[in-house]
N, C-alpha and C. Protein backbone atom coordinates (compact mmCIF):
# COMPACT_ATOMS: atom_id res chain seq x y z
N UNK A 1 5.39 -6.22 -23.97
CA UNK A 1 4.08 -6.75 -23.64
C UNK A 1 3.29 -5.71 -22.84
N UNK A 2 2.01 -5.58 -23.27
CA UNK A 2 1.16 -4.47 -22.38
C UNK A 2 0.40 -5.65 -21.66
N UNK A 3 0.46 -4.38 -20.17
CA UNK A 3 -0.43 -5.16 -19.38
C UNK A 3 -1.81 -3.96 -18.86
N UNK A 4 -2.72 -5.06 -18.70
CA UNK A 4 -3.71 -4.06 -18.05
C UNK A 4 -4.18 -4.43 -16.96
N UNK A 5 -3.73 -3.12 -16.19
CA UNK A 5 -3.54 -2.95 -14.57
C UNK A 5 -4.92 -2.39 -14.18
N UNK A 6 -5.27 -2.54 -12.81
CA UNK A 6 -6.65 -1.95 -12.00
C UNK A 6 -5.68 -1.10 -10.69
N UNK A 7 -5.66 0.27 -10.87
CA UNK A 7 -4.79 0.70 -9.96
C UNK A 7 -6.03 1.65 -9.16
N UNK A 8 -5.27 1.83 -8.00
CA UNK A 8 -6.62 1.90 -6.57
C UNK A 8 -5.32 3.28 -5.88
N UNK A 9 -5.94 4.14 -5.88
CA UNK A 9 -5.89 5.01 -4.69
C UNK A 9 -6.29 5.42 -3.57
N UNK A 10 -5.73 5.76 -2.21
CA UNK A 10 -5.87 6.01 -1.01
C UNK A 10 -5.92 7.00 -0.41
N UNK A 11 -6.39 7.72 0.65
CA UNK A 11 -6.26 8.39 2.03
C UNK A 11 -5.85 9.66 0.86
N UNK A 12 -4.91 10.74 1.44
CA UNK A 12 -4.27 11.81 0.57
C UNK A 12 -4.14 11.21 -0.72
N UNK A 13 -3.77 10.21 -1.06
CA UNK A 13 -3.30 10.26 -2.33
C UNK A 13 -4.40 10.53 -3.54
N UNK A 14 -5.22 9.90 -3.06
CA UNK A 14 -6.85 9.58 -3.72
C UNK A 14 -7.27 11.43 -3.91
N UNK A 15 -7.17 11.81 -2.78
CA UNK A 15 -7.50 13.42 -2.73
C UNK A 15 -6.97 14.18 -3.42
N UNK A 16 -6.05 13.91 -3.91
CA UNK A 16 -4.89 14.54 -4.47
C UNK A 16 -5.37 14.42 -5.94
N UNK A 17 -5.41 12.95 -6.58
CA UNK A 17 -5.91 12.73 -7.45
C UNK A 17 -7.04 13.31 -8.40
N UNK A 18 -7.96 13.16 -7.15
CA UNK A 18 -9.49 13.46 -7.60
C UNK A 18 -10.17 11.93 -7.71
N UNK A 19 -9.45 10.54 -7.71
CA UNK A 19 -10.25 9.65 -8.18
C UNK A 19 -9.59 8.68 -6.92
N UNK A 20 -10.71 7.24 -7.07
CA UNK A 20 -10.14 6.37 -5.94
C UNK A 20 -9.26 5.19 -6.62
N UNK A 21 -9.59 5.11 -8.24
CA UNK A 21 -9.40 3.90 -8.93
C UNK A 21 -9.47 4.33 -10.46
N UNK A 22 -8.60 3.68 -11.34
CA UNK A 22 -8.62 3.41 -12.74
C UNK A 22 -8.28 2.24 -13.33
N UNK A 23 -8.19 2.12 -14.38
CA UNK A 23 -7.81 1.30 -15.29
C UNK A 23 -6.39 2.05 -16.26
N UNK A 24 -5.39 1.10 -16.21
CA UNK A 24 -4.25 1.71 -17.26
C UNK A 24 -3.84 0.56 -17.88
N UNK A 25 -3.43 0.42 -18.84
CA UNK A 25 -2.52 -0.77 -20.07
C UNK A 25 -1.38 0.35 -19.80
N UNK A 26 -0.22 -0.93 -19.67
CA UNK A 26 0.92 -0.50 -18.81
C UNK A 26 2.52 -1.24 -19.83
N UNK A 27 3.09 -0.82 -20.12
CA UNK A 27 4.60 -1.47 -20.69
C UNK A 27 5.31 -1.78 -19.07
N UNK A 28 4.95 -1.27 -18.16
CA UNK A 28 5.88 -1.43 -17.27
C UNK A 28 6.35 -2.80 -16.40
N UNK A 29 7.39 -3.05 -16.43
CA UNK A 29 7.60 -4.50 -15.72
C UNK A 29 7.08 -4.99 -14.00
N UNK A 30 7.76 -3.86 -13.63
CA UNK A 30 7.90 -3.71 -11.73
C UNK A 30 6.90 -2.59 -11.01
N UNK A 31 6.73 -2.76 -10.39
CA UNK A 31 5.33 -1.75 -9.54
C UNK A 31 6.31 -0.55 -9.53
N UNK A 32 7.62 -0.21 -9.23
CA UNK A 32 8.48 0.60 -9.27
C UNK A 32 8.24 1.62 -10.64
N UNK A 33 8.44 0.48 -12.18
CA UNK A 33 8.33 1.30 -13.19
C UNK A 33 7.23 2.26 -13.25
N UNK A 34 5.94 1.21 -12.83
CA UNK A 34 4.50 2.10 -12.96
C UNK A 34 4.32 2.99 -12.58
N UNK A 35 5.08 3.14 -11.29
CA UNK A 35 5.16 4.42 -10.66
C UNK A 35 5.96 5.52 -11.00
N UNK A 36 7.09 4.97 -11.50
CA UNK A 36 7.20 6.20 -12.72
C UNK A 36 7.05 6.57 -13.94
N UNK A 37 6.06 5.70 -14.40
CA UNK A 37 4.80 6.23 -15.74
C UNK A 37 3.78 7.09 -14.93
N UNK A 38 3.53 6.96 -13.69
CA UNK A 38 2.43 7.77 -13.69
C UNK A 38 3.24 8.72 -12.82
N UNK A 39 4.35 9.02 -12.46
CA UNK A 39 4.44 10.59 -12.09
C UNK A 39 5.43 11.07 -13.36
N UNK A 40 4.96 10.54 -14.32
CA UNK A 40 5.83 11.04 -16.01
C UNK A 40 4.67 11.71 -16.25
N UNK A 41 3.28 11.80 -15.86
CA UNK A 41 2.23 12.41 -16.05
C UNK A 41 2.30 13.36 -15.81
N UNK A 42 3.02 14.10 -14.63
CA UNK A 42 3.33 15.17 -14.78
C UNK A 42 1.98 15.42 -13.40
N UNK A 43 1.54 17.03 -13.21
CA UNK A 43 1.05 17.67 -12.55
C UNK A 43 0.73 16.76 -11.03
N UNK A 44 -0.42 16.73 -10.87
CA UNK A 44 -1.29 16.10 -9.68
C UNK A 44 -0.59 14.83 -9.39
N UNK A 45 -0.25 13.36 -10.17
CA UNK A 45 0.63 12.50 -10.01
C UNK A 45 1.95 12.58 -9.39
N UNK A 46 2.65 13.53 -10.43
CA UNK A 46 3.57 13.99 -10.63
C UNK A 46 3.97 14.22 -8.63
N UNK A 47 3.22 15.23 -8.31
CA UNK A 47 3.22 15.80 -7.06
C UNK A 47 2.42 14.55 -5.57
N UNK A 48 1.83 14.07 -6.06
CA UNK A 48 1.34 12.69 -4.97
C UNK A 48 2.27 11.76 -5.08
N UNK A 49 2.84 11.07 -6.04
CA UNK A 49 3.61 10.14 -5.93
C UNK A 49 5.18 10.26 -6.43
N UNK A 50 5.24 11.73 -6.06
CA UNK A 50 7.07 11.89 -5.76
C UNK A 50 8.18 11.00 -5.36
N UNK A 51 9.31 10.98 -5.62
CA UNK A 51 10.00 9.93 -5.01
C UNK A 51 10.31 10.00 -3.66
N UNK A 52 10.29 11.50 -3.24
CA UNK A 52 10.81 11.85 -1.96
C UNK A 52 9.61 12.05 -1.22
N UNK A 53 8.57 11.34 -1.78
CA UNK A 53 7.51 11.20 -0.78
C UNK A 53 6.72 9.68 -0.32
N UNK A 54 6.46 9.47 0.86
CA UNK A 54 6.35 8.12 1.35
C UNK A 54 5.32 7.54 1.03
N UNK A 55 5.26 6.67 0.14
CA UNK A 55 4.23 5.85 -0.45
C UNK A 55 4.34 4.52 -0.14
N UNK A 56 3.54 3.77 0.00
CA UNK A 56 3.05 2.25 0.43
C UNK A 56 2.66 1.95 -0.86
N UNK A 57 2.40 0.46 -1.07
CA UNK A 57 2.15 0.25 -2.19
C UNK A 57 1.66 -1.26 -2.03
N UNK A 58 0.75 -2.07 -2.79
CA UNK A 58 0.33 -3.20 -2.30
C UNK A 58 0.16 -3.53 -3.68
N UNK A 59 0.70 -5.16 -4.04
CA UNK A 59 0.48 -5.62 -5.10
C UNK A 59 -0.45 -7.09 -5.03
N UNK A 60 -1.81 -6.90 -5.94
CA UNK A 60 -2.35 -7.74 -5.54
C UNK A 60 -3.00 -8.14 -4.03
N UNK A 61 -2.96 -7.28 -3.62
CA UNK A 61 -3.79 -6.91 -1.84
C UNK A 61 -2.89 -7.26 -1.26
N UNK A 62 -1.53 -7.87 -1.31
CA UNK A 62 -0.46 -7.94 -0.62
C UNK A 62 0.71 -6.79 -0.62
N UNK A 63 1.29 -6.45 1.10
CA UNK A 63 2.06 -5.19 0.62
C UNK A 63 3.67 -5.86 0.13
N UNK A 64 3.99 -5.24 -1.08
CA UNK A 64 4.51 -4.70 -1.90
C UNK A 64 6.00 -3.91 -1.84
N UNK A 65 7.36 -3.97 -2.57
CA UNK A 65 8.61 -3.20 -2.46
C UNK A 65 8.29 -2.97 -4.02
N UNK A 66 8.97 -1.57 -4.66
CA UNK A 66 8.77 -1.68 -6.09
C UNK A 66 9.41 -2.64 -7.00
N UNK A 67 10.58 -3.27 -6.59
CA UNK A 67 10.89 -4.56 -7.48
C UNK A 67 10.13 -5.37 -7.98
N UNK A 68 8.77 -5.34 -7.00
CA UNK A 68 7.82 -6.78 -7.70
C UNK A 68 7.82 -6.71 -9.09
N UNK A 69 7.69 -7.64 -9.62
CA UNK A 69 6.95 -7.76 -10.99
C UNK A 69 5.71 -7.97 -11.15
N UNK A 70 5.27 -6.96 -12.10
CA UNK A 70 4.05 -6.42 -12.40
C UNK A 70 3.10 -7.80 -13.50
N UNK A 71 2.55 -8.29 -13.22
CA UNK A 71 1.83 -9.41 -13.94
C UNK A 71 0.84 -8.49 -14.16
N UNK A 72 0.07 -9.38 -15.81
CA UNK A 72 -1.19 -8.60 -16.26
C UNK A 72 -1.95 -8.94 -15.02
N UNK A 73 -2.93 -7.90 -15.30
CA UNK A 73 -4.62 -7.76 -14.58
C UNK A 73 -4.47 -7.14 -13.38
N UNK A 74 -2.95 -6.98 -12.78
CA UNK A 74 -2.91 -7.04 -11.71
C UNK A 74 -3.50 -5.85 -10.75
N UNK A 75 -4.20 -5.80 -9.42
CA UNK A 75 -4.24 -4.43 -9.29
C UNK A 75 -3.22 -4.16 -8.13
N UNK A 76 -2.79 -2.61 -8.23
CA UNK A 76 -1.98 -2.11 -7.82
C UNK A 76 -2.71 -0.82 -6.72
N UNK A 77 -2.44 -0.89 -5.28
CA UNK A 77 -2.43 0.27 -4.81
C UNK A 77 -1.63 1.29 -4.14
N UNK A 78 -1.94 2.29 -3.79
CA UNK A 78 -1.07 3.40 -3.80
C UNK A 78 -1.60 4.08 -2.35
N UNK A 79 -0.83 4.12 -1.13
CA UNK A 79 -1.40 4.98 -0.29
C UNK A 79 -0.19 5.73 0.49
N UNK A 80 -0.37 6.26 1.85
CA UNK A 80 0.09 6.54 2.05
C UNK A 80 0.53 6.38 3.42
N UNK A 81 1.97 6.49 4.42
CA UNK A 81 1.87 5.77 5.54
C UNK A 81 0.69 6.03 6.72
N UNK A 82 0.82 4.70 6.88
CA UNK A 82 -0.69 4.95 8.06
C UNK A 82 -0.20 5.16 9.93
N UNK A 83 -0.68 6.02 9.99
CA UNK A 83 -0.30 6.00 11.75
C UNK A 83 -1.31 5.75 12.71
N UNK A 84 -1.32 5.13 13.68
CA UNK A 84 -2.14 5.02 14.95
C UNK A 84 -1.98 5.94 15.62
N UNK A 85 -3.15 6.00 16.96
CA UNK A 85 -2.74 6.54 18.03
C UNK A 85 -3.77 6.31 18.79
């Protein structure tokens, strides 16, 4: 089943990108998978959303572990940890 996702980027990650937000039709089940369809992209992805790099993730404006399951429409964001001071 394809789903079509509204995925939102953040802070570095967004920069990294070049964009704040897209649209993707997705096979993927879990916010986990999606995230590795889009660093299967290779370059700029590839390098922002590494595994060995600390990403947050919010499904549906709620935060998010990659197990969730990915329902159509859903949007998905991507940032990165936030610190105070």
């Amino acid at each position: 089943m394809t789903r079509s996702i509204q995925l939102r980027y953040f802070a570095s990650i967004r920069e990294s990108l070049g964009t704040g937000s897209e649209a993707l039709q997705t096979t993927a089940t879990t916010v986990g998978e999606l995230r590795d369809e889009l660093i299967a992209r290779g370059g700029c992805y590839a390098e922002a959303l590494a595994r060995g790099r600390a990403v947050r993730v919010s499904l549906n404006q709620t935060m998010s572990d990659e197990s969730a399951a990915l329902p159509d429409r859903a949007e998905v964001a991507f940032f990165p940890p936030v610190t105070g001071g």
